[in-house]
C-alpha atoms as a PDB file:
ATOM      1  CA  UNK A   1    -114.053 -80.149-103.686  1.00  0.00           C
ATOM      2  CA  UNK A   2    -114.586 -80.220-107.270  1.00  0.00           C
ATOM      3  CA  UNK A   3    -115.888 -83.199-108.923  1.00  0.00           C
ATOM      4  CA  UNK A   4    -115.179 -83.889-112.714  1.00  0.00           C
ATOM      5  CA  UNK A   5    -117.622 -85.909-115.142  1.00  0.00           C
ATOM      6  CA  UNK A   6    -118.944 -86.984-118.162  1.00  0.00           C
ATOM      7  CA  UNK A   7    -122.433 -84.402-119.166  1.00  0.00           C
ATOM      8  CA  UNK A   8    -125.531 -85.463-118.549  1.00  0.00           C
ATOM      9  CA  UNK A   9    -128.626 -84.315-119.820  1.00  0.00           C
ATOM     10  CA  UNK A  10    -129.848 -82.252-117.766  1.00  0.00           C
ATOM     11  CA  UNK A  11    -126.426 -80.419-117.713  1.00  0.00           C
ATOM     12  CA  UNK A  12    -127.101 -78.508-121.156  1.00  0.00           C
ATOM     13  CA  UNK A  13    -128.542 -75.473-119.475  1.00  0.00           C
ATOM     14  CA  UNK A  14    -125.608 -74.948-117.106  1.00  0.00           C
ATOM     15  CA  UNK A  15    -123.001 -75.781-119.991  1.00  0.00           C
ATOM     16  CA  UNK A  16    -124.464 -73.043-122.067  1.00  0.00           C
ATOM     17  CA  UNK A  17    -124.452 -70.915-118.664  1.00  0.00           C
ATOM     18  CA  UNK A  18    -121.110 -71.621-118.330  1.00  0.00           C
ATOM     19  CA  UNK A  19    -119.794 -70.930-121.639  1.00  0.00           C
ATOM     20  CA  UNK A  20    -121.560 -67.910-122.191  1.00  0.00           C
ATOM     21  CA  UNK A  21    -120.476 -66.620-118.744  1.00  0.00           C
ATOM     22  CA  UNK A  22    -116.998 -67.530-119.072  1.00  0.00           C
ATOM     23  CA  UNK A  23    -116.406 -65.876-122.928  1.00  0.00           C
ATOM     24  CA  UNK A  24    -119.092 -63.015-122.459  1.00  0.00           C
ATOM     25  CA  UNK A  25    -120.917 -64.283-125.567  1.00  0.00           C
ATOM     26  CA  UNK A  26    -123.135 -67.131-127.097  1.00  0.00           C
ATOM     27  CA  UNK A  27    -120.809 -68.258-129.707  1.00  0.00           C
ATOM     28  CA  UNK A  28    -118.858 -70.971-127.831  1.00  0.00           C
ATOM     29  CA  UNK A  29    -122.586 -71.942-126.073  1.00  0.00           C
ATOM     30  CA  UNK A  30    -123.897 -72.454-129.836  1.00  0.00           C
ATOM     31  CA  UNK A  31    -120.971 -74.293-130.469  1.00  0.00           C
ATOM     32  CA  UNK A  32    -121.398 -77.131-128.313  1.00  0.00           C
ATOM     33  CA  UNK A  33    -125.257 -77.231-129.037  1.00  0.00           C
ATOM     34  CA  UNK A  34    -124.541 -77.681-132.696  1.00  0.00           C
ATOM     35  CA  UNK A  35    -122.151 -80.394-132.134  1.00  0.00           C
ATOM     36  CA  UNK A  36    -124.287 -82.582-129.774  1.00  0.00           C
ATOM     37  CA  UNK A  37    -126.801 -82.093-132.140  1.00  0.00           C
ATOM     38  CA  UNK A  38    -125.388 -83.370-134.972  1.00  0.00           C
ATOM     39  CA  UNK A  39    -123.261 -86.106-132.434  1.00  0.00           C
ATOM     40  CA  UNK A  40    -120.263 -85.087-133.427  1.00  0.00           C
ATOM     41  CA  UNK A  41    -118.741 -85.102-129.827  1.00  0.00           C
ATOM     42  CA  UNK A  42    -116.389 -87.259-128.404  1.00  0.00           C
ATOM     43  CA  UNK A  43    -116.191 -86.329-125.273  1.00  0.00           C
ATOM     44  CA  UNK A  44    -117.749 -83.757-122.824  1.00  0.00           C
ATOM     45  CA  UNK A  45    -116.706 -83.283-119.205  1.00  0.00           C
ATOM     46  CA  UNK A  46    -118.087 -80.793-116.336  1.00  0.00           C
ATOM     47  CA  UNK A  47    -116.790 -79.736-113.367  1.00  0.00           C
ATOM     48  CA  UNK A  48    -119.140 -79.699-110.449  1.00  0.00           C
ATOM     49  CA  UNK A  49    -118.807 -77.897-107.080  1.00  0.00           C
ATOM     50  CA  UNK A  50    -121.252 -78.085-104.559  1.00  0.00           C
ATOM     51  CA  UNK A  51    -124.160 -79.310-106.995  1.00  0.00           C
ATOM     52  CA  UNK A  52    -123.185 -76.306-109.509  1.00  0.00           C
ATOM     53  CA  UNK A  53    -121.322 -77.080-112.787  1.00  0.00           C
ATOM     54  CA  UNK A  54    -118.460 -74.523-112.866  1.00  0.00           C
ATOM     55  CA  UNK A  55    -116.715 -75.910-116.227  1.00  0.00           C
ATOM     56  CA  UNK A  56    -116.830 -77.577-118.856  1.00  0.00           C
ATOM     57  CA  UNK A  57    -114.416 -79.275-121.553  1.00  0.00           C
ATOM     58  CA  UNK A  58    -115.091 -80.785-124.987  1.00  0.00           C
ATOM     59  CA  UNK A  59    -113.176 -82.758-127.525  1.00  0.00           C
ATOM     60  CA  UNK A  60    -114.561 -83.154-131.243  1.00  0.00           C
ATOM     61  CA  UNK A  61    -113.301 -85.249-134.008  1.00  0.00           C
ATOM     62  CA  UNK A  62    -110.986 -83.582-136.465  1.00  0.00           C
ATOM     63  CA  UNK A  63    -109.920 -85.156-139.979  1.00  0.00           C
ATOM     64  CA  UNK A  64    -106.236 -84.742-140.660  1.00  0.00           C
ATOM     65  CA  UNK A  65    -105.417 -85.313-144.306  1.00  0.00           C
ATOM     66  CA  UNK A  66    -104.206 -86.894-146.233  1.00  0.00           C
ATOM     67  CA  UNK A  67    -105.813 -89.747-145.571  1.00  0.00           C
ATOM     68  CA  UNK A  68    -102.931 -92.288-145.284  1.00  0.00           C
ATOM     69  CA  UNK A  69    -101.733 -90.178-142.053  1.00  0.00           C
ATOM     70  CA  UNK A  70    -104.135 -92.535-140.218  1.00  0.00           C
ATOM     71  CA  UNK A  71    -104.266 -90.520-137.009  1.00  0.00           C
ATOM     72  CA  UNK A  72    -107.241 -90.454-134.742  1.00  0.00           C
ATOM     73  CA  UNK A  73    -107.631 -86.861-133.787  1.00  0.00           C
ATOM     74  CA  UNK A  74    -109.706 -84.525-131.851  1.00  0.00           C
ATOM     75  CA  UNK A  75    -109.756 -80.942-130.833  1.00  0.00           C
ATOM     76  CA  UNK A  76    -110.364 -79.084-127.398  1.00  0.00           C
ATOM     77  CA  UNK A  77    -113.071 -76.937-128.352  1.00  0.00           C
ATOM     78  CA  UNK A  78    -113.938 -75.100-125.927  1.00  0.00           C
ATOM     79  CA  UNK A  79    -112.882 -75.250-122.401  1.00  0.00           C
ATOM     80  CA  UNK A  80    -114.980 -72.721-120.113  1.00  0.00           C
ATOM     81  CA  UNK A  81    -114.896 -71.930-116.477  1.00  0.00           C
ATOM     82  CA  UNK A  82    -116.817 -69.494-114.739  1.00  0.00           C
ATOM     83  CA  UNK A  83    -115.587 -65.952-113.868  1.00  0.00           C
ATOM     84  CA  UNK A  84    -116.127 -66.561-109.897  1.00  0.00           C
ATOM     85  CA  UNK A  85    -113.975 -70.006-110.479  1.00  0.00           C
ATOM     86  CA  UNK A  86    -111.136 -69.161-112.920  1.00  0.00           C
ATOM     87  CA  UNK A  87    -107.437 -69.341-111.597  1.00  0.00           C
ATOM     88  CA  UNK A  88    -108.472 -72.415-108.857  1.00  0.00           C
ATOM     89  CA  UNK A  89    -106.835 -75.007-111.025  1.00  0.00           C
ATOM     90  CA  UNK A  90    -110.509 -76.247-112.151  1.00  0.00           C
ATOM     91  CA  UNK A  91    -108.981 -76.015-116.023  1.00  0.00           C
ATOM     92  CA  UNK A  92    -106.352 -77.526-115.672  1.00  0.00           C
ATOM     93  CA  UNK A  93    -107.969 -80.316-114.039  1.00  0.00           C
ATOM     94  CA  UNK A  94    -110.452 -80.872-116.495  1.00  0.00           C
ATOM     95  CA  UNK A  95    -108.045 -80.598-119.461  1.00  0.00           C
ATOM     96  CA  UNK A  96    -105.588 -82.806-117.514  1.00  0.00           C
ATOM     97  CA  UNK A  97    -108.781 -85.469-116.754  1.00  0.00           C
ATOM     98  CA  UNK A  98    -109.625 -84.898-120.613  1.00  0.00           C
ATOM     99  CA  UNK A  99    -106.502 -85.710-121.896  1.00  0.00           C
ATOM    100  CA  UNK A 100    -106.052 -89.286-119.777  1.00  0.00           C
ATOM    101  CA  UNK A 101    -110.186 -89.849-121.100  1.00  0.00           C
ATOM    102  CA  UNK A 102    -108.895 -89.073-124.799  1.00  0.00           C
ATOM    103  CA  UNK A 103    -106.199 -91.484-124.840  1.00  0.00           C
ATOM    104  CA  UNK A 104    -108.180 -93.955-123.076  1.00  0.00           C
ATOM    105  CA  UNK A 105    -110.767 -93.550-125.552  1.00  0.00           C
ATOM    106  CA  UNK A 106    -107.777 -94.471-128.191  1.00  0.00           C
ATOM    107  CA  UNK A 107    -107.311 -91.272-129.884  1.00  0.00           C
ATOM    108  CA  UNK A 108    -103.885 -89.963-131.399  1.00  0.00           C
ATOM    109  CA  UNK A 109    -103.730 -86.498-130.811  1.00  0.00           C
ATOM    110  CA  UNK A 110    -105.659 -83.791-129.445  1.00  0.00           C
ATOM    111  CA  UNK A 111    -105.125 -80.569-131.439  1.00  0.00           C
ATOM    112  CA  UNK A 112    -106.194 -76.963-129.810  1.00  0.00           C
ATOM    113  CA  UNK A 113    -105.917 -73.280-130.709  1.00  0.00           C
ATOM    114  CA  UNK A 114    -105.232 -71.859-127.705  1.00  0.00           C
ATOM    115  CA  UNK A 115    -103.116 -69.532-125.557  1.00  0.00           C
ATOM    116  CA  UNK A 116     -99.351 -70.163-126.233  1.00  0.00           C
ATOM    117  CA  UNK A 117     -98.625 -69.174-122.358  1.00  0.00           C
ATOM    118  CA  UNK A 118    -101.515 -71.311-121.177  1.00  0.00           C
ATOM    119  CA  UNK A 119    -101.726 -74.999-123.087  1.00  0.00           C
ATOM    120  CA  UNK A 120     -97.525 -76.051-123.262  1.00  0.00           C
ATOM    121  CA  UNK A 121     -97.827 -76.428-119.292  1.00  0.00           C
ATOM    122  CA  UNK A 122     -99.683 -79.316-120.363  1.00  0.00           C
ATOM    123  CA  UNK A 123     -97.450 -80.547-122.701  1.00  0.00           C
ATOM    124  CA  UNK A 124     -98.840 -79.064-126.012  1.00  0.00           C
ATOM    125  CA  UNK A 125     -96.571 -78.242-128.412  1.00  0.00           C
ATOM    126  CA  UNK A 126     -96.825 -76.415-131.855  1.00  0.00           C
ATOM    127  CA  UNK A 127     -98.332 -78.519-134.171  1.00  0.00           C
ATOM    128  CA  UNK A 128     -96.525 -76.703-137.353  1.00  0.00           C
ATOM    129  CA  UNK A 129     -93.551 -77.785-135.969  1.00  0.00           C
ATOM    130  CA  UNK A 130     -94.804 -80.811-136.046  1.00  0.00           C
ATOM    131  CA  UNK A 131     -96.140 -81.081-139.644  1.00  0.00           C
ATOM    132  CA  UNK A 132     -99.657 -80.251-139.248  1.00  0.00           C
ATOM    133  CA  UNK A 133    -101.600 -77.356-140.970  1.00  0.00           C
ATOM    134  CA  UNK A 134    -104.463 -75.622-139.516  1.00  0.00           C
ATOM    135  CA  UNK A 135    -107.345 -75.234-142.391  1.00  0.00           C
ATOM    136  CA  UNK A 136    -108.018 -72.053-140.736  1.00  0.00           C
ATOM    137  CA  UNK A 137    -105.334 -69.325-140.877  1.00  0.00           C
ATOM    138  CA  UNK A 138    -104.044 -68.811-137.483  1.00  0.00           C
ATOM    139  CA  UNK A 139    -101.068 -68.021-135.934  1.00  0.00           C
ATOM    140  CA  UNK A 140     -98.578 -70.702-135.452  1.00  0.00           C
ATOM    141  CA  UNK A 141     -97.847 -70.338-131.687  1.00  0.00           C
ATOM    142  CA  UNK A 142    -101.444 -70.432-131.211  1.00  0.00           C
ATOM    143  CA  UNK A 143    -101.769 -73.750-132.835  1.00  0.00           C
ATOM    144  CA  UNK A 144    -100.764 -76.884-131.239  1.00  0.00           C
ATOM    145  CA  UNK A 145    -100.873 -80.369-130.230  1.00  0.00           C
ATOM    146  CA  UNK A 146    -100.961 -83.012-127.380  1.00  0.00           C
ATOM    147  CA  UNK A 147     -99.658 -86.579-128.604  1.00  0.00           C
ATOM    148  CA  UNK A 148    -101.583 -89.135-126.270  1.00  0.00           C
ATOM    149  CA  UNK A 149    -100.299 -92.349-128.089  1.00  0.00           C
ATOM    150  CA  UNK A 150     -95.816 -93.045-127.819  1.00  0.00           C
ATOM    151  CA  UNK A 151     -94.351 -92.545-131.295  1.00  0.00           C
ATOM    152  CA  UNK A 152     -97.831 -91.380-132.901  1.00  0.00           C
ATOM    153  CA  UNK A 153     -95.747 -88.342-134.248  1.00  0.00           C
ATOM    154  CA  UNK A 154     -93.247 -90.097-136.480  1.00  0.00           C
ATOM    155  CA  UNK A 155     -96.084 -90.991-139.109  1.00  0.00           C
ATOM    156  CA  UNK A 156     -96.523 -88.279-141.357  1.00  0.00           C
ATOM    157  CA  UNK A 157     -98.492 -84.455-140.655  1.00  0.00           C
ATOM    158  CA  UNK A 158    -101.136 -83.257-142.477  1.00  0.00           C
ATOM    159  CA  UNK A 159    -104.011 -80.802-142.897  1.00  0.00           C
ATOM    160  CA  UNK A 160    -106.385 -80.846-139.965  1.00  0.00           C
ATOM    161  CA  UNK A 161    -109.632 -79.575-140.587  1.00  0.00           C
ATOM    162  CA  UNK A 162    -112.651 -79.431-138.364  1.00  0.00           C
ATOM    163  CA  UNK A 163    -116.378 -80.042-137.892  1.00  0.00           C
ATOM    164  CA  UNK A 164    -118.542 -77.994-140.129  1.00  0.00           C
ATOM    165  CA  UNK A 165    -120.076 -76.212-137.048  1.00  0.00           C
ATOM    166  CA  UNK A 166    -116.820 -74.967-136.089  1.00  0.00           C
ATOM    167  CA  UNK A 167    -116.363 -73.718-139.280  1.00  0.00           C
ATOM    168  CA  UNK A 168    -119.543 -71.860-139.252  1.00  0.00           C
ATOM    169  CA  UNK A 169    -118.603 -70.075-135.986  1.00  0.00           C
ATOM    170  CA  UNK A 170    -114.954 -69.027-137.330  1.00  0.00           C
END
């Protein structure tokens, strides 16, 4: 039985855990930290088994310009699972719970770079196709999009560019 919810406080040192375990590094860990620090997060999930947290999912605000575009976008930045847990469907639950969450919260569109195999079975689709540009060069079936709001792709693309701390990390 996994359970999926909003962080707490005293989930921090399992979210790092989790990150670091799940991309062999500290970069993704660092991240997050930076973010909450400077409360630019909109929303963090975890997934708990059996008192353990076994994943975690954030969203962070993006700015698409220009300006007039008027979108209210985030990105899913990183989404971790633990080795041990990978391949149970714990992912896709929390970027399926994160998603519904987003659009409750009233954003637009939720923008990832991701695996092009892994995200569409969600319903991402490539966001250059779409009209938006990555500030960051990367490759354009990597890059790609989640509309969570009917019709919020007939206004007009953009640029999207992200959080200082995210460009720091790239």
């Amino acid at each position: 039985m996994v359970n999926i919810r909003q962080e707490k406080t005293e989930d921090i040192n399992s979210i790092d855990y989790v990150n670091e375990q799940a991309f062999n590094q500290k970069t993704e860990a660092d991240l997050v930290n930076n973010l909450r620090q400077n409360k630019a997060i909109k929303l963090s999930l975890v997934a708990e088994t059996k008192g353990q947290v076994v994943g975690h999912i954030l969203f962070s605000p993006v700015k698409v310009e220009p300006d007039n575009s008027n979108f209210n976008a985030v990105t899913l930045a990183p989404l971790a699972v633990l080795p041990a847990y990978q391949r149970t469907s714990i992912g896709s639950q929390l970027i399926r719970i994160g998603l519904e969450e987003c659009r409750l919260l009233g954003h637009d569109l939720v923008f990832v770079v991701g695996h092009p195999e892994y995200y569409p079975r969600f319903g991402f689709v490539q966001a250059k196709s779409k009209g938006f540009d990555c500030e960051f060069e990367v490759p354009d079936e990597a890059w790609m999009l989640f509309e969570l709001q009917e019709r919020v792709l007939s206004k007009r693309g953009g640029t999207v560019y992200f959080q200082p701390e995210f460009r720091e990390a790239m």
